[in-house]
C-alpha atoms as a PDB file:
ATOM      1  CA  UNK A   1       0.000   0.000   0.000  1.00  0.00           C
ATOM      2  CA  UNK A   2       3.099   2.190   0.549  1.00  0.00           C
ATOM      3  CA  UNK A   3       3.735   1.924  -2.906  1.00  0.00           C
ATOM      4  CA  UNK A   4       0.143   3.222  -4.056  1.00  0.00           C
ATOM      5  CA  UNK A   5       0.878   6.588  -2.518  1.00  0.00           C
ATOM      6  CA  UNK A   6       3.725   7.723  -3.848  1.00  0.00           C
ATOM      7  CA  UNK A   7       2.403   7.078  -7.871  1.00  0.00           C
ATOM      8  CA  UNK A   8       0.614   9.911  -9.572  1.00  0.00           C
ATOM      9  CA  UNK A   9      -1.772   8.228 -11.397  1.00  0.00           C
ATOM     10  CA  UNK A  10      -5.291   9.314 -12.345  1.00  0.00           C
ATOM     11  CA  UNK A  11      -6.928   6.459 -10.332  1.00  0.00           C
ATOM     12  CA  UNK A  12      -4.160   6.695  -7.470  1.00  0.00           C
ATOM     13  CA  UNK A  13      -7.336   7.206  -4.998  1.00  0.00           C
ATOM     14  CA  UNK A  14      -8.900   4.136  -6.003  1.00  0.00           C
ATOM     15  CA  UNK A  15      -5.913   2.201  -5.471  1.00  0.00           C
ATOM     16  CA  UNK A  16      -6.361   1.765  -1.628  1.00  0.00           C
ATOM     17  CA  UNK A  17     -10.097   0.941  -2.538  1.00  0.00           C
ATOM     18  CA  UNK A  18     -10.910  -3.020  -1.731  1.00  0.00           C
ATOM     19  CA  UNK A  19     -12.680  -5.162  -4.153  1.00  0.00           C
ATOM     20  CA  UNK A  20     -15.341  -7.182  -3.024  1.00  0.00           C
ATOM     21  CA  UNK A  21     -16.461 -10.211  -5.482  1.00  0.00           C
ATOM     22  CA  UNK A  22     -20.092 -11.191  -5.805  1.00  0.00           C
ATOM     23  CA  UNK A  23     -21.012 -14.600  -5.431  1.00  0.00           C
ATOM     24  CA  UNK A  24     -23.377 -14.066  -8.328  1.00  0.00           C
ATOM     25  CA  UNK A  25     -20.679 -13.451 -10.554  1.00  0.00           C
ATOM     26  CA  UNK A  26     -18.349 -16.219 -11.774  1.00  0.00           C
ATOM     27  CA  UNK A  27     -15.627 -15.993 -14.534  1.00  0.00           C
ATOM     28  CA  UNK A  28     -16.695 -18.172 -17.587  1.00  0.00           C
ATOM     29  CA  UNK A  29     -14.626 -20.997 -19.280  1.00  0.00           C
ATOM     30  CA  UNK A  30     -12.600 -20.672 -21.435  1.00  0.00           C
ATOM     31  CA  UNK A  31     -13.668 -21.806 -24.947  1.00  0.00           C
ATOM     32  CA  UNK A  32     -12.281 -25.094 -26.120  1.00  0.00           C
ATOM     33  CA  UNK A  33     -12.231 -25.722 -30.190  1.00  0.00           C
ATOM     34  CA  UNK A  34     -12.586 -29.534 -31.308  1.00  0.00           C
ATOM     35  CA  UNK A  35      -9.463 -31.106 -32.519  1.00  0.00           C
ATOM     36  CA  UNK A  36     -10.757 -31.815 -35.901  1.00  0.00           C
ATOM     37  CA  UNK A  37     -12.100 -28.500 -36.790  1.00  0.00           C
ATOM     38  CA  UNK A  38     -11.813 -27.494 -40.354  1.00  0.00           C
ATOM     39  CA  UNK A  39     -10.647 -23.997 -41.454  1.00  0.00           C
ATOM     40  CA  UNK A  40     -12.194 -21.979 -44.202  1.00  0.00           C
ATOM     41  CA  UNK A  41     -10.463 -22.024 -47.621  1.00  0.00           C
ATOM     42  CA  UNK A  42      -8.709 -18.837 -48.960  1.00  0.00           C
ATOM     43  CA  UNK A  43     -12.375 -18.334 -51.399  1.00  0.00           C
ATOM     44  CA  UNK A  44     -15.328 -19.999 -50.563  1.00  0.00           C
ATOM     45  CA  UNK A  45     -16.890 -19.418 -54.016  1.00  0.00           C
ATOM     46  CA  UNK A  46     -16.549 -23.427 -54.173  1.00  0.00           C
ATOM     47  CA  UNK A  47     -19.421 -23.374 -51.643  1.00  0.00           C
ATOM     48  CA  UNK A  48     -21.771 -20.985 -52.909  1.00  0.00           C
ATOM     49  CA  UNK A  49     -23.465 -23.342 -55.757  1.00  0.00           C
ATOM     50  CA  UNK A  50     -26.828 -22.514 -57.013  1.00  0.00           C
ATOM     51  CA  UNK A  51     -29.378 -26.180 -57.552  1.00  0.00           C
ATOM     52  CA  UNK A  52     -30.538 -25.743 -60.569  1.00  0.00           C
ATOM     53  CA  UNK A  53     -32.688 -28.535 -60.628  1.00  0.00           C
ATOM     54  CA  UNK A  54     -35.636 -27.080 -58.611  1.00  0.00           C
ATOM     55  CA  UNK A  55     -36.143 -24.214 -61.425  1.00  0.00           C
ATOM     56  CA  UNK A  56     -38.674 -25.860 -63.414  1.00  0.00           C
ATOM     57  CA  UNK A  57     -40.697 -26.461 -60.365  1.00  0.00           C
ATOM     58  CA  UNK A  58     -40.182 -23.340 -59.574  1.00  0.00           C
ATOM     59  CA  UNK A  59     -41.104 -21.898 -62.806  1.00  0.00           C
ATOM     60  CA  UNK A  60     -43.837 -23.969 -62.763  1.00  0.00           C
ATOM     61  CA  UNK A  61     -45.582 -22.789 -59.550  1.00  0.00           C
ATOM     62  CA  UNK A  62     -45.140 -19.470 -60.127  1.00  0.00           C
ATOM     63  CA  UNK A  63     -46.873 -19.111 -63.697  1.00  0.00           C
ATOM     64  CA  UNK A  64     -49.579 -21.479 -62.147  1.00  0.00           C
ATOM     65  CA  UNK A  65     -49.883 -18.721 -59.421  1.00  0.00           C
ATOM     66  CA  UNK A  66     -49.903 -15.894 -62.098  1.00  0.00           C
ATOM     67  CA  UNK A  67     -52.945 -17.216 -64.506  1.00  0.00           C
ATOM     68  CA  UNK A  68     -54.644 -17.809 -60.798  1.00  0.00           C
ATOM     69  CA  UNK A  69     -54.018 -14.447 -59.945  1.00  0.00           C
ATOM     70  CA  UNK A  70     -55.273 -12.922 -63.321  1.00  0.00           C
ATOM     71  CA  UNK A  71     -58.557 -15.425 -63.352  1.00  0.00           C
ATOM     72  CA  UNK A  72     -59.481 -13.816 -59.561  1.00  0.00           C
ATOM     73  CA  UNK A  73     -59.069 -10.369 -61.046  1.00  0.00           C
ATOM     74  CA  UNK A  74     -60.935 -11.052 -64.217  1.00  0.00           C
ATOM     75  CA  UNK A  75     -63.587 -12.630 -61.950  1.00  0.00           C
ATOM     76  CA  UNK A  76     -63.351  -9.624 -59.691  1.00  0.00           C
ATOM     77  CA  UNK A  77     -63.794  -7.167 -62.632  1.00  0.00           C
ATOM     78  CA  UNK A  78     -66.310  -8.644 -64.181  1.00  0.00           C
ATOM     79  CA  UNK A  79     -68.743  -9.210 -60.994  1.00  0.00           C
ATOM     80  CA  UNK A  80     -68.015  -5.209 -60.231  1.00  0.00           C
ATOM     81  CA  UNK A  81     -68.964  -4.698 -63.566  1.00  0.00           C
ATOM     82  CA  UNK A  82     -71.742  -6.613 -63.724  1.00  0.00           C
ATOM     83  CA  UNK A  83     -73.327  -4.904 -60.555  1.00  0.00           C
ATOM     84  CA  UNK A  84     -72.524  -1.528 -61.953  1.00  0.00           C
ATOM     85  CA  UNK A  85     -74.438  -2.225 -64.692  1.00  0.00           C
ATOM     86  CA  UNK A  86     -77.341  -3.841 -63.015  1.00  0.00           C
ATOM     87  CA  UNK A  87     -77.621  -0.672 -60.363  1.00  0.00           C
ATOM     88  CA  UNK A  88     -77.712   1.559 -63.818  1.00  0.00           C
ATOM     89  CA  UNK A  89     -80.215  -0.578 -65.140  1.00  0.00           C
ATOM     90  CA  UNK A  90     -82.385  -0.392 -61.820  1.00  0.00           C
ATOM     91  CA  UNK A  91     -81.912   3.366 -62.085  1.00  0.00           C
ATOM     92  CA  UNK A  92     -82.666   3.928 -65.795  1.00  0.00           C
ATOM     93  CA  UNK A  93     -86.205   1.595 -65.311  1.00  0.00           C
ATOM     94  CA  UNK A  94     -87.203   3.811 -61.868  1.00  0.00           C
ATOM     95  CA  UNK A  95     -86.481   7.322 -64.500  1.00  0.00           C
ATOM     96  CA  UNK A  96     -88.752   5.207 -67.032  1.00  0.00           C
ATOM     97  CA  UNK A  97     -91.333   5.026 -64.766  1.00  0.00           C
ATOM     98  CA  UNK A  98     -91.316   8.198 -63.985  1.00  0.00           C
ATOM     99  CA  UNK A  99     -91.046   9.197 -68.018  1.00  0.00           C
ATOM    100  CA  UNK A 100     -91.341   6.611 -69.920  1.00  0.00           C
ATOM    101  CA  UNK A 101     -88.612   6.952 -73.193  1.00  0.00           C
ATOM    102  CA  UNK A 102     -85.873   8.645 -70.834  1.00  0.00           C
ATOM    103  CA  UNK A 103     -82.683   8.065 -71.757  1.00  0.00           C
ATOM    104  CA  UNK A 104     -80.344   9.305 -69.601  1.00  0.00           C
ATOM    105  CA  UNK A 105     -77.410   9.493 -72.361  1.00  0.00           C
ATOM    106  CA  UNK A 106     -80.050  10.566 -75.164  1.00  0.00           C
ATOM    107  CA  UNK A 107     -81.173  14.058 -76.478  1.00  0.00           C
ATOM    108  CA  UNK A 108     -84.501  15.832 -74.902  1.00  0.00           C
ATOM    109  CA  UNK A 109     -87.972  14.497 -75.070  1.00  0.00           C
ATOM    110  CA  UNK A 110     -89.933  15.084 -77.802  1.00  0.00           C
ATOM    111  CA  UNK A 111     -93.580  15.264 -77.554  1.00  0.00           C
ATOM    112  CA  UNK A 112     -94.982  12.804 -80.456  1.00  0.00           C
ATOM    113  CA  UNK A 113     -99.087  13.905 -82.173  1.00  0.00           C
ATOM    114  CA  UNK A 114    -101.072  12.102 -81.714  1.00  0.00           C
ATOM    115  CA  UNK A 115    -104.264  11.489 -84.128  1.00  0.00           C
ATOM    116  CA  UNK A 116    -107.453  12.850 -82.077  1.00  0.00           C
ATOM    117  CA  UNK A 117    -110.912  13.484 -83.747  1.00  0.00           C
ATOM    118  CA  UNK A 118    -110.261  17.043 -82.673  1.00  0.00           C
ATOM    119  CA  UNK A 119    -107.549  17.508 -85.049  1.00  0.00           C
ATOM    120  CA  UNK A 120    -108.622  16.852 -88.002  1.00  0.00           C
ATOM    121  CA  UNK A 121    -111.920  19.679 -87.995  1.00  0.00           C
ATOM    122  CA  UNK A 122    -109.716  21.992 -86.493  1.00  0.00           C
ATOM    123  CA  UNK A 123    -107.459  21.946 -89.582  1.00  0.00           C
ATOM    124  CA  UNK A 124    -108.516  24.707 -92.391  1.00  0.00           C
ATOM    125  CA  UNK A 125    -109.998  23.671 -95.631  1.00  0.00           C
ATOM    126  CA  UNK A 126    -107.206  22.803 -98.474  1.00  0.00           C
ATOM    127  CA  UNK A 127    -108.235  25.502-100.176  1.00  0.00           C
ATOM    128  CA  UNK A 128    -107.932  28.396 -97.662  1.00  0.00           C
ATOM    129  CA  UNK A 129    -103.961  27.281 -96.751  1.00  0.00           C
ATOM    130  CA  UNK A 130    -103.402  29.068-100.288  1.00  0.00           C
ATOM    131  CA  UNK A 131    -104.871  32.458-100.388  1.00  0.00           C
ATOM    132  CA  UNK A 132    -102.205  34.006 -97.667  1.00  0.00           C
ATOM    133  CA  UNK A 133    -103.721  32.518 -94.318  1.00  0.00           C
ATOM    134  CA  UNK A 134    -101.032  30.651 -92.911  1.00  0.00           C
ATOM    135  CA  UNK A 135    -101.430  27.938 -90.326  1.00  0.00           C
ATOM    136  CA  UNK A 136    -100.002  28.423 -86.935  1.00  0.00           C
ATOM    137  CA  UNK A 137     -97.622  25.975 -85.658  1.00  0.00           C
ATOM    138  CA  UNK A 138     -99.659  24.040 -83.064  1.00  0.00           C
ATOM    139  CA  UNK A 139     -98.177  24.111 -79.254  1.00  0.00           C
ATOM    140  CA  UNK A 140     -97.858  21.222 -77.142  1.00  0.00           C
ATOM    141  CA  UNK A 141    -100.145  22.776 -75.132  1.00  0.00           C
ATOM    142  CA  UNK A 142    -103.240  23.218 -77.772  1.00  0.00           C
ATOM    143  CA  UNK A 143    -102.501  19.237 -78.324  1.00  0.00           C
ATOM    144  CA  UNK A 144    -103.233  18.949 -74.409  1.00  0.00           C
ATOM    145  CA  UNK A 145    -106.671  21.147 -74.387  1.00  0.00           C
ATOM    146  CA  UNK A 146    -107.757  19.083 -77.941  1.00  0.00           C
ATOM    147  CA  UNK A 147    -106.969  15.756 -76.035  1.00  0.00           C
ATOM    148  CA  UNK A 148    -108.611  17.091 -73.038  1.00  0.00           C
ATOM    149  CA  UNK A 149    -111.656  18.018 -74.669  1.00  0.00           C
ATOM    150  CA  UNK A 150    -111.809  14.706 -76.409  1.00  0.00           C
ATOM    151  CA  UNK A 151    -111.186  12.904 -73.524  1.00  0.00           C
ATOM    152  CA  UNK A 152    -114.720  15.155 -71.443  1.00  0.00           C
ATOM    153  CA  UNK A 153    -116.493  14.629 -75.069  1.00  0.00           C
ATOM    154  CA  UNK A 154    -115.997  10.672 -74.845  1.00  0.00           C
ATOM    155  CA  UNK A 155    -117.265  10.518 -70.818  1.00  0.00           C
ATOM    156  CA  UNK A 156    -120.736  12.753 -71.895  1.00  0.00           C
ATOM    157  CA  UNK A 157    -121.368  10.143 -74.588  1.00  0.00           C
ATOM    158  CA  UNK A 158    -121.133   7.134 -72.339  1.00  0.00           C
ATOM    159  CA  UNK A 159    -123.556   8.860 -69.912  1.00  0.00           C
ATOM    160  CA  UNK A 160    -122.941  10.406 -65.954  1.00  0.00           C
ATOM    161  CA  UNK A 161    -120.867   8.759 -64.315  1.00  0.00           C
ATOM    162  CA  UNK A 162    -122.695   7.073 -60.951  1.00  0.00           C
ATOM    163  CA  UNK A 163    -122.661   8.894 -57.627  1.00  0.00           C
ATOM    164  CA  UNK A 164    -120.113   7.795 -55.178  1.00  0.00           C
ATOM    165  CA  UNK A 165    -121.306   6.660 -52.032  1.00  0.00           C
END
């Protein structure tokens, strides 16, 4: 300890400091190699060798996995499709209903004649259209009163209709 004094180290004050060992700690052995241990080569390229025997297999499961893979998504497509189309469908008949000859994608609605008894002694003689009276383009809505007044002219020929009780 007389010795520890008198150097001028950095740790001199831990020096005179006593070590106590745990009895949970324990040095561990040493390592001992088998005699017949074989060292590595200068290049182990030798080792590194590719089997090529298990590429067709391989080959083989992976292009079965591809065309299974492309049949789900055609399947897929097609069903998503298939209810896209069915949900226009369903949408196009409810606008039918509602005006029959709709088409969504199609131009405007034209309003077709139609031949009522009306018509045909409202038109001028052939003989007047000549002499400088021109005929008026009819509207939809003189079609409407004509069909309307048809329609009151048929129900006063088949007689009051019965009370309702």
């Amino acid at each position: 300890m007389s010795q520890c004094k008198y150097i001028k180290a950095p740790y001199a004050a831990a020096a005179s400091v006593p070590l106590i060992k745990s009895p949970s700690l324990r040095v561990p052995r040493p390592v001992e190699l088998p005699q017949d241990i074989h060292p590595l080569p200068d290049s182990v390229n030798a080792y590194f060798v590719y089997p090529f025997t298990i590429e067709p297999h391989t080959i083989t499961l992976e292009s079965s996995r591809r065309t299974t893979l492309a049949a789900h998504t055609a399947r897929r497509e097609a069903y998503l499709r298939s209810r896209d189309e069915e949900k226009e469908r369903r949408r196009r008949e409810a606008l039918r209903r509602i005006a029959p000859g709709f088409e969504p994608h199609g131009g405007p609605l034209v309003p077709t004649k139609s031949a009522s008894p009306r018509s045909s002694v409202a038109s001028p003689p052939q003989g007047m259209l000549g002499e400088g009276i021109r005929q008026q383009p009819r509207s939809v809505m003189d079609d409407l009163v004509d069909q309307l007044a048809a329609l009151e002219g048929s129900s006063t020929k088949s007689g009051p209709s019965p009370p309702l009780s």
